[in-house]
N, C-alpha and C. Protein backbone atom coordinates (compact mmCIF):
# COMPACT_ATOMS: atom_id res chain seq x y z
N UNK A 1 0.85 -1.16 0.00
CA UNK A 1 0.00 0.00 0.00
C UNK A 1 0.90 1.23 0.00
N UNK A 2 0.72 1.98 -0.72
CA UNK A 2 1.27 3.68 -1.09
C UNK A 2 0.64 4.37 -0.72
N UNK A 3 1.65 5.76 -0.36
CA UNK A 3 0.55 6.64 -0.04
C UNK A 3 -0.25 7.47 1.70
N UNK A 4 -1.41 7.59 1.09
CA UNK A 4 -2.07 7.84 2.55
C UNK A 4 -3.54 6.88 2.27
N UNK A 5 -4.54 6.86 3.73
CA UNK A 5 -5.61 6.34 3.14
C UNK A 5 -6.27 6.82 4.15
N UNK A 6 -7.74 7.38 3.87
CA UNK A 6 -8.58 7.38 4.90
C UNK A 6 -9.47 6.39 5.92
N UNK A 7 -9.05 6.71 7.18
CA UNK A 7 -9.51 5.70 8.21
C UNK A 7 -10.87 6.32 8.65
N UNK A 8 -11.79 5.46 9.26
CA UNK A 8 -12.88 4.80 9.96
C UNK A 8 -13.72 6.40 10.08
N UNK A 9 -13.06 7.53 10.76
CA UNK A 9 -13.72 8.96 11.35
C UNK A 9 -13.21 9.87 10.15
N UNK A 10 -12.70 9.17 9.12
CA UNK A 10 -12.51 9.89 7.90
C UNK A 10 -11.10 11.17 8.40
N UNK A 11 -10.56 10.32 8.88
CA UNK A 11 -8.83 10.91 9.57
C UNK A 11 -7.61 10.32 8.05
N UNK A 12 -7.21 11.02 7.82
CA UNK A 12 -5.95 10.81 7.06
C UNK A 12 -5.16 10.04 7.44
N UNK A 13 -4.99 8.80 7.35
CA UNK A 13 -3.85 7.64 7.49
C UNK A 13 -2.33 7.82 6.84
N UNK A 14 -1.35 8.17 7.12
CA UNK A 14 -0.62 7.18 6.59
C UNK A 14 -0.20 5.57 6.57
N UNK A 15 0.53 5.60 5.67
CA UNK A 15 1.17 3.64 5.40
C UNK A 15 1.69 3.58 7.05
N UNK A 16 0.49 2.64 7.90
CA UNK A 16 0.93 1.92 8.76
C UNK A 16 0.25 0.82 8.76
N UNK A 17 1.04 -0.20 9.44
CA UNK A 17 0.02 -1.56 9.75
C UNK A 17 -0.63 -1.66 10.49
N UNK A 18 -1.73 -2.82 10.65
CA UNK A 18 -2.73 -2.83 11.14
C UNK A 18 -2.56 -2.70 12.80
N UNK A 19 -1.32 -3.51 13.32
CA UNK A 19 -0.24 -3.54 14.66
C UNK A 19 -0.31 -1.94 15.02
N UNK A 20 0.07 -1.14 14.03
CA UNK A 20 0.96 0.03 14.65
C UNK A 20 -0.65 1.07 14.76
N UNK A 21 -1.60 0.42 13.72
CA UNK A 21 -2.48 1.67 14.10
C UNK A 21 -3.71 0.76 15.70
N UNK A 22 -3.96 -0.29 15.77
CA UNK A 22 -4.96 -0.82 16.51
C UNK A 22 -5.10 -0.10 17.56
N UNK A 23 -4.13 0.34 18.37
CA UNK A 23 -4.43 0.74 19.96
C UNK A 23 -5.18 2.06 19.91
N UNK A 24 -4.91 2.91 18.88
CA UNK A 24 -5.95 4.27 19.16
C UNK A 24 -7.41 4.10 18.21
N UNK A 25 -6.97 3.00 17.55
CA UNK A 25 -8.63 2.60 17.31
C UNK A 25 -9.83 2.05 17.87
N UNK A 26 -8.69 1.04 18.68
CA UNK A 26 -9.64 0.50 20.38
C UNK A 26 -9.71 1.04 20.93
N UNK A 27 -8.75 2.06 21.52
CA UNK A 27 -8.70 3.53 22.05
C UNK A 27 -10.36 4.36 22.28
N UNK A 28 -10.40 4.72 21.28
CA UNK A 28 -11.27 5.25 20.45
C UNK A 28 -12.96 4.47 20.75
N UNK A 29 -12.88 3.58 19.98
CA UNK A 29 -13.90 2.54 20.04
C UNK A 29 -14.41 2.28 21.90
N UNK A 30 -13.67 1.95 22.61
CA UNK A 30 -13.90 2.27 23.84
C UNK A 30 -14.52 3.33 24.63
N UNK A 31 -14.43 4.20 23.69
CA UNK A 31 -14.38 5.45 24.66
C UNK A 31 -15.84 5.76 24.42
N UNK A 32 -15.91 5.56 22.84
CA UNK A 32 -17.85 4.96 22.52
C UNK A 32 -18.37 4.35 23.32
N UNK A 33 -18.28 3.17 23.48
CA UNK A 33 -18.95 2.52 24.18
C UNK A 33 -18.85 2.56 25.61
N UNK A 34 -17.88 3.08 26.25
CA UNK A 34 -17.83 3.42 27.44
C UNK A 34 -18.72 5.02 27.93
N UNK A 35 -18.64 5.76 26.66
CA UNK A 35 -19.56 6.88 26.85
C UNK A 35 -21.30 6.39 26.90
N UNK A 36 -21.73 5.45 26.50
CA UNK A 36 -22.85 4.89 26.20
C UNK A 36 -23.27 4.15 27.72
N UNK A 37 -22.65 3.90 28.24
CA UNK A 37 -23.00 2.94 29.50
C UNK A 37 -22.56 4.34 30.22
N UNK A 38 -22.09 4.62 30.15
CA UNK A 38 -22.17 6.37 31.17
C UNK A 38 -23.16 7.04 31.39
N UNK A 39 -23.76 7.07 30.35
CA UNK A 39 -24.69 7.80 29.98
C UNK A 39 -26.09 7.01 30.43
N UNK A 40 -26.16 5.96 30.34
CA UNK A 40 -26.93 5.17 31.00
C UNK A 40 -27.09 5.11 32.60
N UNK A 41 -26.29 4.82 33.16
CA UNK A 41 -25.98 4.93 34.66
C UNK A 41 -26.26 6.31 35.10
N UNK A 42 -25.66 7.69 34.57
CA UNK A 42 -25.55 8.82 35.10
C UNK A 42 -26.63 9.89 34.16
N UNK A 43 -26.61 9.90 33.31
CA UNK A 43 -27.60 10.30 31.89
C UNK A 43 -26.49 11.57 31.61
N UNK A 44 -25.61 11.58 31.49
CA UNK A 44 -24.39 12.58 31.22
C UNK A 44 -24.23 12.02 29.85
N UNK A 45 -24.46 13.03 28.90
CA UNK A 45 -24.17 12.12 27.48
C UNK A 45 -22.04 12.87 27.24
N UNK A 46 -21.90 12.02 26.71
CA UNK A 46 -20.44 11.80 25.85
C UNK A 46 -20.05 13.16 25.46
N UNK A 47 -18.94 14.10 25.58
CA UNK A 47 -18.75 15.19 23.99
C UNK A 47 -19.71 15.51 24.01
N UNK A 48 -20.92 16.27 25.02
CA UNK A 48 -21.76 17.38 24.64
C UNK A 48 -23.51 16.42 23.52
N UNK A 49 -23.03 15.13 23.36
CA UNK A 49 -24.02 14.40 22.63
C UNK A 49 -25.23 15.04 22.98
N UNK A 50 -26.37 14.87 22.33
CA UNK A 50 -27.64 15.08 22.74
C UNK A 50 -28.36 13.72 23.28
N UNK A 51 -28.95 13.91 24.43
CA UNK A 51 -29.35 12.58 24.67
C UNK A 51 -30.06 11.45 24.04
N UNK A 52 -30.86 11.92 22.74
CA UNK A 52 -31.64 11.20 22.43
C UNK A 52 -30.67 10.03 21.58
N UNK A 53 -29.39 10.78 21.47
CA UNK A 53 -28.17 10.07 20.57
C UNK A 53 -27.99 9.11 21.23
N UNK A 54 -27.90 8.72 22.68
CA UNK A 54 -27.47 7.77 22.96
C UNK A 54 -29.01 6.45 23.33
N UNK A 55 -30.57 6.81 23.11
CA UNK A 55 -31.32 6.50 23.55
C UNK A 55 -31.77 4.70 22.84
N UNK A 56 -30.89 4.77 21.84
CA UNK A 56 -30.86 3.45 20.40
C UNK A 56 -29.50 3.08 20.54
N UNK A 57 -28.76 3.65 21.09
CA UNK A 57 -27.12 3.66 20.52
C UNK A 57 -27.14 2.16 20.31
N UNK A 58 -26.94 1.13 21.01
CA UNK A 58 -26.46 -0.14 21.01
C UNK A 58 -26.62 -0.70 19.67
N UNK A 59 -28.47 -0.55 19.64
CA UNK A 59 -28.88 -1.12 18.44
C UNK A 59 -28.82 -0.77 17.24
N UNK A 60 -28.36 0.40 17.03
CA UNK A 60 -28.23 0.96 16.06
C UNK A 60 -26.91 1.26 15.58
N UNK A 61 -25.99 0.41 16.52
CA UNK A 61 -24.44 1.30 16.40
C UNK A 61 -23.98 -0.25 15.67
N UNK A 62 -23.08 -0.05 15.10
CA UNK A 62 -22.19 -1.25 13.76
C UNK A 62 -22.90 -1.60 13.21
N UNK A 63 -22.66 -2.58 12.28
CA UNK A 63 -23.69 -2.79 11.04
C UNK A 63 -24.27 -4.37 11.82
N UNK A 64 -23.39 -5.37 12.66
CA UNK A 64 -24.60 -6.36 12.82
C UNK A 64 -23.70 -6.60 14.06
N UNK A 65 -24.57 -7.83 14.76
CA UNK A 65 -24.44 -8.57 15.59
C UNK A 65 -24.71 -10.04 15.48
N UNK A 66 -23.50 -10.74 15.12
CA UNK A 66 -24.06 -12.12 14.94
C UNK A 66 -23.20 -13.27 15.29
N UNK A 67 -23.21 -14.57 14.69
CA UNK A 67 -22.39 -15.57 15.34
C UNK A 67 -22.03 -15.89 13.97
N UNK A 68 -20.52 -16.10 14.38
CA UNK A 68 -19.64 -16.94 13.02
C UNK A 68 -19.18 -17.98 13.50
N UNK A 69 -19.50 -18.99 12.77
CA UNK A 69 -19.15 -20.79 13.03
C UNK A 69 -18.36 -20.83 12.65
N UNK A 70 -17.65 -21.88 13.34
CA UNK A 70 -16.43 -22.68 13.75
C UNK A 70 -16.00 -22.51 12.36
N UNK A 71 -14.58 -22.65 11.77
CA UNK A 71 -13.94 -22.91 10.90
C UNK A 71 -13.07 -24.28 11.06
N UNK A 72 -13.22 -25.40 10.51
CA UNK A 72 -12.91 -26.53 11.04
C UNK A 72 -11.57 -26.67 10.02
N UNK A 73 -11.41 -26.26 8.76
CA UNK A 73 -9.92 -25.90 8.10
C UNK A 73 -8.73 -25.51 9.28
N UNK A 74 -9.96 -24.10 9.77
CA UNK A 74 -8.31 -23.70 10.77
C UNK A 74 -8.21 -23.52 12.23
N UNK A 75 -9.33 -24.25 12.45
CA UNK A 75 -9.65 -24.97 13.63
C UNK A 75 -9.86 -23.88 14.88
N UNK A 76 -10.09 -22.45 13.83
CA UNK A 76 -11.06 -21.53 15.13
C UNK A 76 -11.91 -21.91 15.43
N UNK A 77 -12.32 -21.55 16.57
CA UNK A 77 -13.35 -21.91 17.66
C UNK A 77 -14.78 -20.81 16.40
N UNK A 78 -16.20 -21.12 16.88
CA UNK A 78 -16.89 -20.45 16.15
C UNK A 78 -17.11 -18.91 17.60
N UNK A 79 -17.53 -18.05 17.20
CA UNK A 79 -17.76 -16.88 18.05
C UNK A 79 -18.76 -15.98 17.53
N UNK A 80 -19.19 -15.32 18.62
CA UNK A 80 -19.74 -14.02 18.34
C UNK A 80 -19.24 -12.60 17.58
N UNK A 81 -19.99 -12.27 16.76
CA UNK A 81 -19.27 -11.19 16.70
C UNK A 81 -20.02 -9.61 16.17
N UNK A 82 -19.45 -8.72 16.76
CA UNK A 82 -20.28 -7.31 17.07
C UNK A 82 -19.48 -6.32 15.76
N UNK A 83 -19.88 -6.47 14.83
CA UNK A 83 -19.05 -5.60 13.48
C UNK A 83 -19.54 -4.03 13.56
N UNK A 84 -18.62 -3.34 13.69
CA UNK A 84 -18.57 -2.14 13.63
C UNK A 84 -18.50 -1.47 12.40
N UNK A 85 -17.68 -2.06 11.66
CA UNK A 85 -17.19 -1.74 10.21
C UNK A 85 -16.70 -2.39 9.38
N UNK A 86 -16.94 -2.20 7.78
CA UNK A 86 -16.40 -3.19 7.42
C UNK A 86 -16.02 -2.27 6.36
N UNK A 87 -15.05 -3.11 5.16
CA UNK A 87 -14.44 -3.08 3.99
C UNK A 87 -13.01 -2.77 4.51
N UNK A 88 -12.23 -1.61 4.31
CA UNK A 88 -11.12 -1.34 4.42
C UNK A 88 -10.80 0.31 5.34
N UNK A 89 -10.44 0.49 6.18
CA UNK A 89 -10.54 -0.97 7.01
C UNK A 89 -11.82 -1.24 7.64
N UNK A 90 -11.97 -2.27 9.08
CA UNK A 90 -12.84 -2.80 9.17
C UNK A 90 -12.38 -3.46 10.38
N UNK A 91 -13.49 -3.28 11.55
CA UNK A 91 -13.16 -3.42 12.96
C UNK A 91 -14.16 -4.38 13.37
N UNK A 92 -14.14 -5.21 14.59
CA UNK A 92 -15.24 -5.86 15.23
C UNK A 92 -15.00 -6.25 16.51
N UNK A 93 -15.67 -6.72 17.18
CA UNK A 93 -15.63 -7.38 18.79
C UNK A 93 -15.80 -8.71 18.64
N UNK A 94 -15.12 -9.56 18.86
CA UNK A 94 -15.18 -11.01 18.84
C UNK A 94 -15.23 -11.55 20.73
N UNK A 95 -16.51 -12.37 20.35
CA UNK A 95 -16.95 -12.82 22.32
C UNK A 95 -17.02 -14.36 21.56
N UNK A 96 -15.79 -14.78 22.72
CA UNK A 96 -15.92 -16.61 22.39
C UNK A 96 -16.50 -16.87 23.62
N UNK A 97 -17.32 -18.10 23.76
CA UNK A 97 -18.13 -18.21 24.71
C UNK A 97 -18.28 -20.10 24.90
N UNK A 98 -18.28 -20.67 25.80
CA UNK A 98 -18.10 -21.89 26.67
C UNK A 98 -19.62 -22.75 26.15
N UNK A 99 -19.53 -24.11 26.17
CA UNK A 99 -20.97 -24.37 26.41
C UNK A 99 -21.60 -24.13 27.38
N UNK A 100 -21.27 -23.15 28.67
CA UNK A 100 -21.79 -22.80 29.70
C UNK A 100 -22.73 -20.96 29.27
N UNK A 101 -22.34 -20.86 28.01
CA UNK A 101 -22.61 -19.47 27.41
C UNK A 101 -22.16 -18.69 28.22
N UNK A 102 -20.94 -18.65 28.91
CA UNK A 102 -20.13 -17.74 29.71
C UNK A 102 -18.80 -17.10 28.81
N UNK A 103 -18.76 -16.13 28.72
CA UNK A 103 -17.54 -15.52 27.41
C UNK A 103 -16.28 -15.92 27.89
N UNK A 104 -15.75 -16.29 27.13
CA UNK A 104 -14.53 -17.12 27.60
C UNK A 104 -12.79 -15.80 27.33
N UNK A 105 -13.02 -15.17 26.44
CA UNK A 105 -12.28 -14.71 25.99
C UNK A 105 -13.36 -13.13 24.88
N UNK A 106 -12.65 -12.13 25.13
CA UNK A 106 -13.18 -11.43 24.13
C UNK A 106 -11.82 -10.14 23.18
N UNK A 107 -12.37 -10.32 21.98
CA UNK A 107 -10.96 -9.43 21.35
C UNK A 107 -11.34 -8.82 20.95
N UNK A 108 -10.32 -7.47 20.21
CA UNK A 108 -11.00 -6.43 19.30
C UNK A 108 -9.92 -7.06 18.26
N UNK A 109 -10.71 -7.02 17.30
CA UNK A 109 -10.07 -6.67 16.01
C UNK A 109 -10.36 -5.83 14.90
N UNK A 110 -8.96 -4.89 14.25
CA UNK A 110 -8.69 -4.18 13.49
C UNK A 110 -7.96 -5.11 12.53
N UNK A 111 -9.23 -4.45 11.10
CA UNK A 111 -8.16 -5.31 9.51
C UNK A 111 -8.36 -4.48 8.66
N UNK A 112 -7.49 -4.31 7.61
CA UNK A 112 -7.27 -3.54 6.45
C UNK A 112 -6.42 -4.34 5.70
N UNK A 113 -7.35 -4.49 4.77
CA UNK A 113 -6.63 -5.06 3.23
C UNK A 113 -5.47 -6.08 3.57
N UNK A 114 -5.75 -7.26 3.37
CA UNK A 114 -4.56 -8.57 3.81
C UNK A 114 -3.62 -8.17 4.82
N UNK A 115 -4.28 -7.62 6.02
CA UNK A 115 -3.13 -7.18 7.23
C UNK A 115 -4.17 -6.95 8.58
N UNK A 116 -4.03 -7.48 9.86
CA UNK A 116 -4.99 -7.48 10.90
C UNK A 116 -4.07 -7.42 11.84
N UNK A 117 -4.71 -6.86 13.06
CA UNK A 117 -4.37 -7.15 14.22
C UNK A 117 -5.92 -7.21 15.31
N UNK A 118 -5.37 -7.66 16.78
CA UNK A 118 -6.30 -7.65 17.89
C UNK A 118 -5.47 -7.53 18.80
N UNK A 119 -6.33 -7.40 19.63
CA UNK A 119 -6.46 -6.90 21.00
C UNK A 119 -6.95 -8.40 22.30
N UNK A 120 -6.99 -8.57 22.79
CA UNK A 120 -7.61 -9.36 23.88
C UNK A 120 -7.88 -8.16 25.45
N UNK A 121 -8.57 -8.42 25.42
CA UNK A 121 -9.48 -7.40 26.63
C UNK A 121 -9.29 -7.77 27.80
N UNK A 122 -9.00 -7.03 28.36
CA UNK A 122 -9.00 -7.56 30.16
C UNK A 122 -9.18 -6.31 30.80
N UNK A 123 -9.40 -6.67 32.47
CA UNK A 123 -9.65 -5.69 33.21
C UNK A 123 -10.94 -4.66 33.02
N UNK A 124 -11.14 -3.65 32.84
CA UNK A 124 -12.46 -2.53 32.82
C UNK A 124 -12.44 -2.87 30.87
N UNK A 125 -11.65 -2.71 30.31
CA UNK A 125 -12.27 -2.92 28.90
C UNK A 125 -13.62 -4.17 28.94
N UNK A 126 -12.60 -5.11 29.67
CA UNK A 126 -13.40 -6.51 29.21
C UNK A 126 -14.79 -6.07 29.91
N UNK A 127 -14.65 -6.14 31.07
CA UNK A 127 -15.78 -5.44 31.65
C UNK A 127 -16.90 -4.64 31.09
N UNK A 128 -16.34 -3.89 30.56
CA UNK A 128 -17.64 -2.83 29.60
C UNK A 128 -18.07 -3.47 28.35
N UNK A 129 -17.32 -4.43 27.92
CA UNK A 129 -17.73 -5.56 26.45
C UNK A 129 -18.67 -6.06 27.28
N UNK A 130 -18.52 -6.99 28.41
CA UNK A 130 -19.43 -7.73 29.05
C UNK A 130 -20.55 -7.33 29.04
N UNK A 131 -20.73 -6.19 29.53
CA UNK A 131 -22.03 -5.20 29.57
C UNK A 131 -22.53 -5.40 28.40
N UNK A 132 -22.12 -5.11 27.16
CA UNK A 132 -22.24 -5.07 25.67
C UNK A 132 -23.12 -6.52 25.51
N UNK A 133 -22.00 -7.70 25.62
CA UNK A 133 -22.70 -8.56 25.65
C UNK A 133 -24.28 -9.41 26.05
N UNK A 134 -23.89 -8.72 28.22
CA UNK A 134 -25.14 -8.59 28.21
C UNK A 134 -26.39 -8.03 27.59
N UNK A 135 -26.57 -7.60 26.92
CA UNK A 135 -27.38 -6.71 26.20
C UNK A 135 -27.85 -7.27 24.85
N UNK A 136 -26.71 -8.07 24.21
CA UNK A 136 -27.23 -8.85 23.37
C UNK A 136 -27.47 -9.80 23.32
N UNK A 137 -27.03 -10.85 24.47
CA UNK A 137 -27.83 -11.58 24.99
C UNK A 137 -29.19 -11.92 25.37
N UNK A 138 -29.43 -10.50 26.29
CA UNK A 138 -30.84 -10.43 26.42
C UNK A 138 -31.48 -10.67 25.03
N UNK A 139 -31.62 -10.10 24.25
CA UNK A 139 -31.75 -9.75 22.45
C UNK A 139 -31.97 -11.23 22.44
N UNK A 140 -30.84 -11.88 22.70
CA UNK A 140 -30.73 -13.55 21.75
C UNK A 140 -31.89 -14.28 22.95
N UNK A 141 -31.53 -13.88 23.92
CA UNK A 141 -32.49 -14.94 24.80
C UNK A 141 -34.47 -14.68 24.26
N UNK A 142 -34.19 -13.54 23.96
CA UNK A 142 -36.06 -13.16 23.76
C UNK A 142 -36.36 -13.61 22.36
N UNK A 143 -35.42 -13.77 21.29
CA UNK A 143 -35.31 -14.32 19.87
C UNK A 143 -35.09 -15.96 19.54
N UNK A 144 -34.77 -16.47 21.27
CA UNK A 144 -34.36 -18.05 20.74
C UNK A 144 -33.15 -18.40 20.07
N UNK A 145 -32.70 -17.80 19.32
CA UNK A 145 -31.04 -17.22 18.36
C UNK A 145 -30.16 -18.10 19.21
N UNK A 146 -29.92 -17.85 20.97
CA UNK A 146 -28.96 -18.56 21.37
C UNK A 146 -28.94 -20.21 20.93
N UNK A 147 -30.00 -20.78 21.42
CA UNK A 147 -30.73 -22.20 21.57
C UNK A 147 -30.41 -22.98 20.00
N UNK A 148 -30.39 -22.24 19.07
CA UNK A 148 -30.76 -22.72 17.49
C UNK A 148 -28.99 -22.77 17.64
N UNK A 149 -28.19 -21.47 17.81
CA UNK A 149 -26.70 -21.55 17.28
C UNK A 149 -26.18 -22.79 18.05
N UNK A 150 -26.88 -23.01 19.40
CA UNK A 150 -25.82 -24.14 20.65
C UNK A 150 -25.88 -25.81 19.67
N UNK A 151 -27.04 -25.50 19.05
CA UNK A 151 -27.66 -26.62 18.52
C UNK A 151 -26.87 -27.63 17.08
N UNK A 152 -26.58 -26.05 16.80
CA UNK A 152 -26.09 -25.64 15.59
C UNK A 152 -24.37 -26.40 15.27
N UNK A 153 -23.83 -25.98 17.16
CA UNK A 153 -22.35 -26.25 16.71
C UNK A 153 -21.93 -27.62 17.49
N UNK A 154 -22.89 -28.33 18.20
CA UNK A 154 -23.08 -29.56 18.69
C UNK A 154 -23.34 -30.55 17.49
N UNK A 155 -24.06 -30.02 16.75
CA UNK A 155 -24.62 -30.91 15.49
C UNK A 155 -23.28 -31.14 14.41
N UNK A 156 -21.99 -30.04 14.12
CA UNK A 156 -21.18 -29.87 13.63
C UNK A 156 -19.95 -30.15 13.84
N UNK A 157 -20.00 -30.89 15.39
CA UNK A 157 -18.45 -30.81 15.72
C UNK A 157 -18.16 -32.30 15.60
């Protein structure tokens, strides 16, 4: 890649890899979603937001929420995953989760064009994903969604 390229908030990139840019994109991405559960608890919206901005946020914020099955070629585990963005580049939250449906592990990942990196979460990050999770959980528990996927990767393995 040559050049410069525009990233995610429409910021001017230069040629870096996916490694050297991830941390102020999770950075970043955090600070979203950590403004969102703030705002919830305290009703203090983010940067002056208007409240009604944050009144959908969850559901309305990345383009999906869903589960990607197992890859048995390369022997990833199958996971959840919360897409923020996609094409180039293109970010998401990955929640791997136990047959106990307890998250076992959760990452961020940042990719652009044949080059990725992640993150693994711990401490208050992981914590505020959790929250996240909870939330779509609830979602999957009132939709049945969980029950069909458990079914799904028992039947497959």
């Amino acid at each position: 890649m040559h050049g410069s390229m525009v990233g995610w908030k429409g910021k001017i990139m230069p040629d870096k890899t996916c490694a050297e840019r991830i941390m102020s994109e999770y950075e970043s991405r955090i600070a979203e979603i950590e403004g969102y559960f703030d705002f919830l608890s305290n009703g203090i919206p983010l940067d002056n937001e208007e409240p009604e901005y944050y009144e959908e946020w969850l559901n309305e914020h990345g383009l999906c929420f869903d589960y990607v099955v197992c890859n048995k070629e390369t022997g990833e585990g199958g996971y959840y995953r919360w897409q923020l963005s996609w094409g180039g580049p293109s970010d998401e939250f990955r929640f791997y989760i136990g047959w106990d449906v307890k998250v076992k592990r959760i990452e961020y990942r940042f990719m652009d064009w044949f080059d990725g990196a992640s993150v693994i979460l711990e401490g208050k990050d992981k914590d505020t994903l959790l929250n996240v999770w909870e939330e779509f959980r609830g979602w999957m528990n009132e939709t049945d969604i969980m029950d069909e996927i458990l079914e799904h990767e028992e039947n497959n393995d």
